[in-house]
Protein backbone atom coordinates (compact mmCIF):
# COMPACT_ATOMS: atom_id res chain seq x y z
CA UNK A 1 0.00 0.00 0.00
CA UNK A 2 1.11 3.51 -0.48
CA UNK A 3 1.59 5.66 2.66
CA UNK A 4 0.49 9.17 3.39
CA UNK A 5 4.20 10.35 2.15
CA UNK A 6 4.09 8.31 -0.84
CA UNK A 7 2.07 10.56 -2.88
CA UNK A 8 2.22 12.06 -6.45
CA UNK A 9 2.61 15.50 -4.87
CA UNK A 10 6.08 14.46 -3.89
CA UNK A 11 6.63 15.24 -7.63
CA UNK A 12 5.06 18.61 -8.93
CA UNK A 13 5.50 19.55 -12.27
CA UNK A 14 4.46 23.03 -13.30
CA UNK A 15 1.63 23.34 -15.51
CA UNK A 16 2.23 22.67 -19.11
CA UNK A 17 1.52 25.34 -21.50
CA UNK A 18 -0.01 24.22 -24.65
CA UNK A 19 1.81 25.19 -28.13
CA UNK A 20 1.19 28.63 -29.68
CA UNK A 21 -2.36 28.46 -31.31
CA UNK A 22 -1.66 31.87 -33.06
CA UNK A 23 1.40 30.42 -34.45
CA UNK A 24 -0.59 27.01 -35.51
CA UNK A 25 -3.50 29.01 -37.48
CA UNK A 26 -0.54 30.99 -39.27
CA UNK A 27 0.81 27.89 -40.53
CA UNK A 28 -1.93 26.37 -41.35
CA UNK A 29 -2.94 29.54 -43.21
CA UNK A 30 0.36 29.74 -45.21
CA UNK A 31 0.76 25.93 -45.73
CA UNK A 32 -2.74 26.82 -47.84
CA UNK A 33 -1.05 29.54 -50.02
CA UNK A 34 1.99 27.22 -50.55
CA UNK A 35 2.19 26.25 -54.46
CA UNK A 36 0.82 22.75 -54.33
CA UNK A 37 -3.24 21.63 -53.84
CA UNK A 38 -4.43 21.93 -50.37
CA UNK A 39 -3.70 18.80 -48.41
CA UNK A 40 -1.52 17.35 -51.25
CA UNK A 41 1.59 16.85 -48.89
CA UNK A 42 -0.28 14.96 -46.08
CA UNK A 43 0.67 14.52 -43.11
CA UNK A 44 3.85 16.80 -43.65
CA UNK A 45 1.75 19.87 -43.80
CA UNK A 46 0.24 18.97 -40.37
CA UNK A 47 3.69 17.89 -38.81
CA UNK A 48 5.13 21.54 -40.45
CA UNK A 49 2.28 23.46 -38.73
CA UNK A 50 2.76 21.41 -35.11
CA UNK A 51 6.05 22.64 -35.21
CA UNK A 52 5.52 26.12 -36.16
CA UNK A 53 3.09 25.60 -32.91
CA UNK A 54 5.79 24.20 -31.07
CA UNK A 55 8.14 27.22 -31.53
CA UNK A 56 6.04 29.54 -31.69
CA UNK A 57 6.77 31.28 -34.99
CA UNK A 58 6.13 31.00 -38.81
CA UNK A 59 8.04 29.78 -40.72
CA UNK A 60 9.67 27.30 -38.49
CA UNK A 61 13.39 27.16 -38.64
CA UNK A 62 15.10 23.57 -39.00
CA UNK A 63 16.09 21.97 -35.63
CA UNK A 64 19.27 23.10 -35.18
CA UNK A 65 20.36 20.99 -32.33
CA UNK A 66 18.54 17.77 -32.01
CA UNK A 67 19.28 15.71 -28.65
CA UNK A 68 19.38 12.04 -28.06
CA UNK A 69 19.48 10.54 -24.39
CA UNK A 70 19.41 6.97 -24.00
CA UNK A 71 18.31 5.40 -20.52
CA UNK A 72 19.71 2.41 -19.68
CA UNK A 73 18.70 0.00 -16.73
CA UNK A 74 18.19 -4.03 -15.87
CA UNK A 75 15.34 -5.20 -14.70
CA UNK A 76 14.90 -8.05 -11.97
CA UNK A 77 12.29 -10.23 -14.42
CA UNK A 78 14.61 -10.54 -16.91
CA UNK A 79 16.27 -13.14 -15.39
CA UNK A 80 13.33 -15.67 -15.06
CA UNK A 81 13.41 -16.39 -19.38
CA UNK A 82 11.33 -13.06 -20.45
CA UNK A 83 14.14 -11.96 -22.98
CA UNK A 84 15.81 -14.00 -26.01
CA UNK A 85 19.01 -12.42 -24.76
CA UNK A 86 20.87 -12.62 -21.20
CA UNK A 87 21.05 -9.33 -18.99
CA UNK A 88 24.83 -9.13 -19.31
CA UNK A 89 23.82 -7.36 -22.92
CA UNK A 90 22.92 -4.35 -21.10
CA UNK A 91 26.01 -3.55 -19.87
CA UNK A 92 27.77 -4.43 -23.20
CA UNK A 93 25.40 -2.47 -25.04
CA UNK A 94 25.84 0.42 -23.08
CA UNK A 95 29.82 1.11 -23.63
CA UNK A 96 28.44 0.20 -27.47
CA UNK A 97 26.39 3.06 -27.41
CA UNK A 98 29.00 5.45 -25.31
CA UNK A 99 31.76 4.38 -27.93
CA UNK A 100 29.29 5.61 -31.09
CA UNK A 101 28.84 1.72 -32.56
CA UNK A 102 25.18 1.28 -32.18
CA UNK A 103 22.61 1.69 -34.43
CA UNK A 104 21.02 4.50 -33.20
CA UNK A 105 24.68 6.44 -33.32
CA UNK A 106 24.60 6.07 -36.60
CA UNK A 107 20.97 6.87 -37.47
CA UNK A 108 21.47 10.19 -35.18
CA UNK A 109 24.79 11.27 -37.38
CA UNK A 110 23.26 10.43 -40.81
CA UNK A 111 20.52 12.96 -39.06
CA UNK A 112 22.72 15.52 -37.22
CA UNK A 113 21.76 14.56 -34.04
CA UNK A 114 24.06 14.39 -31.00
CA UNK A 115 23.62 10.97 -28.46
CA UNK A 116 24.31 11.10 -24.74
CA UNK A 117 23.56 7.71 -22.70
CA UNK A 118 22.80 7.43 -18.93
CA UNK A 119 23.17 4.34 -16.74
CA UNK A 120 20.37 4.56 -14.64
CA UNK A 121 20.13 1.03 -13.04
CA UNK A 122 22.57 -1.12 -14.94
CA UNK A 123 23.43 -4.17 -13.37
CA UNK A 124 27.14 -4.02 -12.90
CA UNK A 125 29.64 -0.88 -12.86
CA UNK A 126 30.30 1.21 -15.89
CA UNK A 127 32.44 4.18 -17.13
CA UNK A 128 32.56 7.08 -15.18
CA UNK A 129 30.84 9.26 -17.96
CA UNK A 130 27.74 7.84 -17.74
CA UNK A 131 27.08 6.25 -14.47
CA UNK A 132 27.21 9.70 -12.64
CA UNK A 133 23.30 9.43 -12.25
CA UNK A 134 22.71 6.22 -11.39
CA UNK A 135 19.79 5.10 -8.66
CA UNK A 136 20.51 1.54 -8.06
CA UNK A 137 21.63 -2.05 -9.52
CA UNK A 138 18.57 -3.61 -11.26
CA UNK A 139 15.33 -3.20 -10.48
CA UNK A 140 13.14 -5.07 -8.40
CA UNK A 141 11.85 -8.23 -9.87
CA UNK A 142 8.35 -6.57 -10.43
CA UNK A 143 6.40 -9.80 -10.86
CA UNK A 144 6.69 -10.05 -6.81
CA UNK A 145 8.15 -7.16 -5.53
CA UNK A 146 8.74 -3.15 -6.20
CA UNK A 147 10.79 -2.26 -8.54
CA UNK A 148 12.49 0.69 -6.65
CA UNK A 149 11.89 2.25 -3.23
CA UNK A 150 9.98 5.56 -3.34
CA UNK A 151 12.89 7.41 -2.67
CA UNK A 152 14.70 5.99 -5.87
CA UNK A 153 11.29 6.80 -7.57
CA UNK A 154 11.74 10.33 -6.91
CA UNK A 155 14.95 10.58 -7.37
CA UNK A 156 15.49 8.50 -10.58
CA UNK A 157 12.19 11.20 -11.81
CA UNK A 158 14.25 13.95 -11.11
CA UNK A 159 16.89 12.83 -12.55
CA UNK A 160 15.72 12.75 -15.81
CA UNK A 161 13.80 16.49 -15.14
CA UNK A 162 17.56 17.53 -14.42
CA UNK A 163 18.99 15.96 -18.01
CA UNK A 164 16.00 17.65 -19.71
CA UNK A 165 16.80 21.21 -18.20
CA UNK A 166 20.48 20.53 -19.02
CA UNK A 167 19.93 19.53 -23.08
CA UNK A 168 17.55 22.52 -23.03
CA UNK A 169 19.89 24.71 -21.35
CA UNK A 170 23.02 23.96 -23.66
CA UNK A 171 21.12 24.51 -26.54
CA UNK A 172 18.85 21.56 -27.52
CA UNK A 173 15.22 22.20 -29.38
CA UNK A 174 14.25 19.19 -30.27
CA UNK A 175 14.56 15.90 -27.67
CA UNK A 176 14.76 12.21 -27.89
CA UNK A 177 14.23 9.88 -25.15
CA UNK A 178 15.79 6.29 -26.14
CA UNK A 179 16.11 3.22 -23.85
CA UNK A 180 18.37 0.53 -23.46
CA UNK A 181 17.81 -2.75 -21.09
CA UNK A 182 17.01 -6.30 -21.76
CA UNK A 183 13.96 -7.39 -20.66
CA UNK A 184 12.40 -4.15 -20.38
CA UNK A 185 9.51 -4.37 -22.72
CA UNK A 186 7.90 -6.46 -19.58
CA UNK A 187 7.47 -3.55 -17.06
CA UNK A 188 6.51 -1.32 -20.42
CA UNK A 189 3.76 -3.81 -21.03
CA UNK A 190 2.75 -3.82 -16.95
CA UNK A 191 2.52 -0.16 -17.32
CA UNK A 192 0.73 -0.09 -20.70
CA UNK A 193 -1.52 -2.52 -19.98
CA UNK A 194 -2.37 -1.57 -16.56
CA UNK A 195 -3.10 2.25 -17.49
CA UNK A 196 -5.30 0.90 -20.83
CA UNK A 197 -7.06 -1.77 -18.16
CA UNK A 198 -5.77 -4.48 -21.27
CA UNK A 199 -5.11 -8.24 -20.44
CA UNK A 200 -1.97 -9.41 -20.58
CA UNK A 201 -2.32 -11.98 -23.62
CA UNK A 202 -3.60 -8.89 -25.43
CA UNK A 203 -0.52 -6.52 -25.14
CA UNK A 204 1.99 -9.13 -24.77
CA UNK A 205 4.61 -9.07 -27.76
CA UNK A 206 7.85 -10.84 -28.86
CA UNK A 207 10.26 -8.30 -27.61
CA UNK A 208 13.54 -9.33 -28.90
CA UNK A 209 12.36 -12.24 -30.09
CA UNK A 210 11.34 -14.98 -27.62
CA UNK A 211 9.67 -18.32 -28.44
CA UNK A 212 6.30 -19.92 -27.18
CA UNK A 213 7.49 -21.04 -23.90
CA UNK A 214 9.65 -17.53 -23.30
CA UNK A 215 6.38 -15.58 -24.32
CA UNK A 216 3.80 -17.78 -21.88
CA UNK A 217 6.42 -17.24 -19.04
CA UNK A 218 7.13 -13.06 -20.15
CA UNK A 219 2.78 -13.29 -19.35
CA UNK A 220 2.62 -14.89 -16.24
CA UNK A 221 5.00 -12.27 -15.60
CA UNK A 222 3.12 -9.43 -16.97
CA UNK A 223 -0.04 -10.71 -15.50
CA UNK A 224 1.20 -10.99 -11.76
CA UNK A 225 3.13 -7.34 -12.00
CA UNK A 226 -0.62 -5.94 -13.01
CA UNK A 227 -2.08 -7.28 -9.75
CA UNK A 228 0.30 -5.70 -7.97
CA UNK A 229 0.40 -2.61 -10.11
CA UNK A 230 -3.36 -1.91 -10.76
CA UNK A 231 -4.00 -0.32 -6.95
CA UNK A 232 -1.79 2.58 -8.25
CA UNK A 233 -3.25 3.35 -11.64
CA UNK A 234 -3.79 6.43 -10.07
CA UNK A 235 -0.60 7.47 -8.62
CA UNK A 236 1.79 7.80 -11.47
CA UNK A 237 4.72 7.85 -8.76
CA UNK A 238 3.77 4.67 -7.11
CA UNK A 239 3.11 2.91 -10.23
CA UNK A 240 6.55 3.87 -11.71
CA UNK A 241 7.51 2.46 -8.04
CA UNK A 242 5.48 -0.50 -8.07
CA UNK A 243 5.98 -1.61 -11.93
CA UNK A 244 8.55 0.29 -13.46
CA UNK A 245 12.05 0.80 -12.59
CA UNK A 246 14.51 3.51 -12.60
CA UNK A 247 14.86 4.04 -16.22
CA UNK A 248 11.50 4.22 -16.71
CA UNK A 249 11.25 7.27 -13.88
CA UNK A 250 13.62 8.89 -15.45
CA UNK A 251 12.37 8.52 -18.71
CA UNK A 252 8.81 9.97 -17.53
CA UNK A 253 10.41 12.80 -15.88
CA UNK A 254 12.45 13.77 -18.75
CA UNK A 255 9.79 13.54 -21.05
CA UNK A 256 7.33 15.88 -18.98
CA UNK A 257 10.19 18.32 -18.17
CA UNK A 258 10.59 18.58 -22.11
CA UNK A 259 6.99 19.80 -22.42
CA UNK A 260 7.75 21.99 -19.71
CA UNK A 261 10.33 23.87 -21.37
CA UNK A 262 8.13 23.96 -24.26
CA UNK A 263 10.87 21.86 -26.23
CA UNK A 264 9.53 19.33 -29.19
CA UNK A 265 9.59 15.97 -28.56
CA UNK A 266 9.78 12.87 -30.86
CA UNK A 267 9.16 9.24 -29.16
CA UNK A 268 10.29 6.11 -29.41
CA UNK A 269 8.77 2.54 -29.12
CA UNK A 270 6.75 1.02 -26.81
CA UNK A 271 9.61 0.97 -24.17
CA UNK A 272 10.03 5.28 -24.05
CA UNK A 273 6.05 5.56 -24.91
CA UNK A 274 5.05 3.88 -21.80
CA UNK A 275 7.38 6.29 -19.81
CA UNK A 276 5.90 8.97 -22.20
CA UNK A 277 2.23 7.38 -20.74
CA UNK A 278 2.99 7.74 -17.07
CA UNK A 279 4.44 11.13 -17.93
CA UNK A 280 1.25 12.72 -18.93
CA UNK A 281 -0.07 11.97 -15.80
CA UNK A 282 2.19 13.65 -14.22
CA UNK A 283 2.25 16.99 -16.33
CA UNK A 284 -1.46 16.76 -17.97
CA UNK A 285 -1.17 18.02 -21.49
CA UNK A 286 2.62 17.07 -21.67
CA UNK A 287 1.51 14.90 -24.72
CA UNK A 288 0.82 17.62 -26.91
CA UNK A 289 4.42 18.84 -27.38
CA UNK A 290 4.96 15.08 -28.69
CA UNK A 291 5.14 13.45 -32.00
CA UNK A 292 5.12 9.87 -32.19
CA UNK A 293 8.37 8.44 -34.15
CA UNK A 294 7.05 5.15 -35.13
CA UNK A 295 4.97 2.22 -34.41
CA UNK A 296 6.56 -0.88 -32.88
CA UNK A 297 5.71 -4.37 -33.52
CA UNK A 298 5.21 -4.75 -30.41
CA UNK A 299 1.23 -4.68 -29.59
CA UNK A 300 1.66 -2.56 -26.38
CA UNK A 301 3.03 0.28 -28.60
CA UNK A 302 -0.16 0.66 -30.16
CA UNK A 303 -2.57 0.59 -27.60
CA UNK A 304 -0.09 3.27 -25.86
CA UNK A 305 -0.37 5.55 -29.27
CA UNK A 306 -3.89 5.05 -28.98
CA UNK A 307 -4.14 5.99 -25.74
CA UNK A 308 -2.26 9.36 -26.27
CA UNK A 309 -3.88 9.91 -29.46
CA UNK A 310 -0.32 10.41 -31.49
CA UNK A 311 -0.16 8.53 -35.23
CA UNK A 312 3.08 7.21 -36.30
CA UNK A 313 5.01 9.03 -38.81
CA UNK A 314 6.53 6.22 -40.35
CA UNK A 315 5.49 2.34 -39.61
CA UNK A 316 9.06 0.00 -40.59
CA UNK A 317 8.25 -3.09 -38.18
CA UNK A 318 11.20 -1.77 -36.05
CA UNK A 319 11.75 -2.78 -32.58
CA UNK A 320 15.15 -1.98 -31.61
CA UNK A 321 14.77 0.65 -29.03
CA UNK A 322 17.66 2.79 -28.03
CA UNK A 323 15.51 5.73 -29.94
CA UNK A 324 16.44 4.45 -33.13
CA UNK A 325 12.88 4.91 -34.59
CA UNK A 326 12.34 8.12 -33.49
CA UNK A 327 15.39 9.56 -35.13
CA UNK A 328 14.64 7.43 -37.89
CA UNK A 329 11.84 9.64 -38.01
CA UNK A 330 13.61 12.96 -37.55
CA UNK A 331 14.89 13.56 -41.17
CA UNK A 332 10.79 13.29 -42.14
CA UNK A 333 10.08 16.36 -39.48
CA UNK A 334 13.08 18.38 -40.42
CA UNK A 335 11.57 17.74 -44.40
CA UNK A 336 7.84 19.21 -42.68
CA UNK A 337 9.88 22.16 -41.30
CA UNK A 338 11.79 22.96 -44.49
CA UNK A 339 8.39 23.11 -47.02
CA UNK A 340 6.44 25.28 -44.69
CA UNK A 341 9.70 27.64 -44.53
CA UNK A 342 11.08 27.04 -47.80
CA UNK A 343 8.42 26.70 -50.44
CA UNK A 344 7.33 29.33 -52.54
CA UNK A 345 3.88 30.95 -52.37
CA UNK A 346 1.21 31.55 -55.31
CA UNK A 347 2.06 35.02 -55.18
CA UNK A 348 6.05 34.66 -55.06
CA UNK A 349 6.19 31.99 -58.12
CA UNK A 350 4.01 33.53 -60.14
CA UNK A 351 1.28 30.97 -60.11
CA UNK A 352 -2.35 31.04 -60.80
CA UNK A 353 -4.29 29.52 -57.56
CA UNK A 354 -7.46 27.62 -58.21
CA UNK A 355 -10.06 28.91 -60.83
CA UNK A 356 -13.09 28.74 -58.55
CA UNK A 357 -15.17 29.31 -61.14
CA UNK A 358 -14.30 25.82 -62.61
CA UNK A 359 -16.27 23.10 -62.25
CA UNK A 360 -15.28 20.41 -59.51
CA UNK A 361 -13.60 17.75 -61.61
CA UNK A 362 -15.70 14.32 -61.35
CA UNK A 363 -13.41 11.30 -60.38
């Protein structure tokens, strides 16, 4: 049970202010006198005009310094056969990432986005450079107990508010949040499922590629870490504490920060959107400064889209993590940006608009 002290308002995030609606309607309003049919560029038009939103003027301007922070962490359940790989990959994936050789590196500098990793709850020591944050070894096994004390709740939260201010403050304007952990598509299906009030057989995916007997033990898992989760659907803190793990704190906090300081975000898979999930309750309307990179294979991911009412921008049956759809999707946004800024109008090319006196062509 949660005590009296173990409360959301032990974490207060000050009220999100919703992109500039002025700035929206000019967009929209110029993306109409652009030389092309109305509507002919899809969904980049309404991406172009969310950003022009997002920043508040028209034209947008490219994103000059796009951010990547990667949140790494073990998790207790993955040692009872939920993951095709063995924890020990963590670790080794991290000083992957830290030395530039993993795949979202290179899908962030074919982009021109920089990469900064965090060891949040890695089970074993790392470099220097990025375990200076770090809450804890592991989290809890969540299938039977917490995953973190409430203290390492809060502070793992604020850890990630504190990376957000810092990207901001050196100069970031557009964030990702990418994760790194085996086994950690379990507590993002616990906290996906249990905030969506799905069963477990119906949000339960492959992960990183497990077989039958893996995927019937990865829900018993899922399905026990729900009981113990659902009495704090509620209390985004405690269900973080209950369910999630450090990472996943710190991914929440980060994310709601980002909205915060009115800074664009793109997500990830279902690993960062469940964070992303428990984030909006946190700071209500933090969702609206998001984009959603891509769609997972996993099933979770799209009940978690659903539920925050974001549509992938592109769907490529990734699911990688580390942020490597979401900056897969970055070159796409930066494309938005550049025809709403860059594109000529009727009246600066010279080109006749529609003859409204035409009749409506007849498919």
């Amino acid at each position: 049970m949660t005590t009296g002290s173990e409360s959301p308002t032990d974490v207060v995030f000050p009220r999100v202010v919703a992109p500039d609606l002025e700035a929206r309607v000019q967009a929209e309003e110029r993306q109409r006198d652009l030389t092309k049919p109305a509507g002919s560029l899809g969904r980049l038009e309404d991406l172009g005009c969310w950003v022009a939103a997002c920043q508040g003027e028209v034209p947008p301007h490219p994103f000059r310094r796009p951010r990547v922070v990667v949140f790494a962490g073990d998790h207790g359940v993955a040692r009872h056969g939920v993951s095709a790989y063995p924890p020990e990959v963590t670790a080794q994936m991290v000083a992957n990432l830290a030395s530039g050789g993993a795949a979202v590196n290179v899908l962030a500098n074919a982009a021109g986005a920089g990469v900064r990793v965090v060891d949040m709850a890695v089970d074993c020591d790392t470099s220097p450079e990025v375990s200076q944050y770090k809450i804890r070894r592991s989290s809890g096994r969540i299938d039977r107990e917490d995953a973190l004390t409430h203290e390492e709740t809060v502070r793992a939260i604020e850890v990630g508010r504190g990376l957000a201010d810092r990207e901001v403050d050196e100069g970031a304007d557009l964030l990702v949040a990418g994760d790194m952990g085996i086994g950690n598509t379990t507590p993002a299906t616990v906290l996906i499922a249990t905030l969506t009030a799905t069963e477990p057989v119906a949000a339960v995916g492959r992960g990183t590629g497990i077989d039958d007997k893996g995927w019937m033990r990865k829900v018993t898992a899922i399905r026990d870490a729900m009981r113990r989760a659902r009495p704090h659907v509620k209390d985004p803190v405690a269900l973080l504490r209950t369910a999630g793990g450090a990472d996943f704190a710190a991914m929440a906090g980060f994310l709601a920060q980002a909205a915060v300081r009115r800074t664009p975000v793109i997500l990830d898979g279902v690993v960062v959107t469940a964070a992303a999930m428990v984030a909006e309750e946190m700071a209500p309307g933090a969702a609206r400064w998001w984009v959603a990179g891509h769609r997972s294979v996993e099933p979770a991911h799209s009940l978690a889209l659903r539920h925050l009412r974001l549509d992938p921008i592109v769907e490529l049956d990734m699911r990688l993590g580390e942020g490597s759809g979401a900056v897969t999707a970055l070159p796409i946004l930066q494309g938005a940006v550049a025809i709403l800024a860059q594109m000529a109008t009727f009246s600066e090319a010279g080109v006749s608009t529609r003859d409204e006196s035409a009749p409506t062509p007849i498919d």
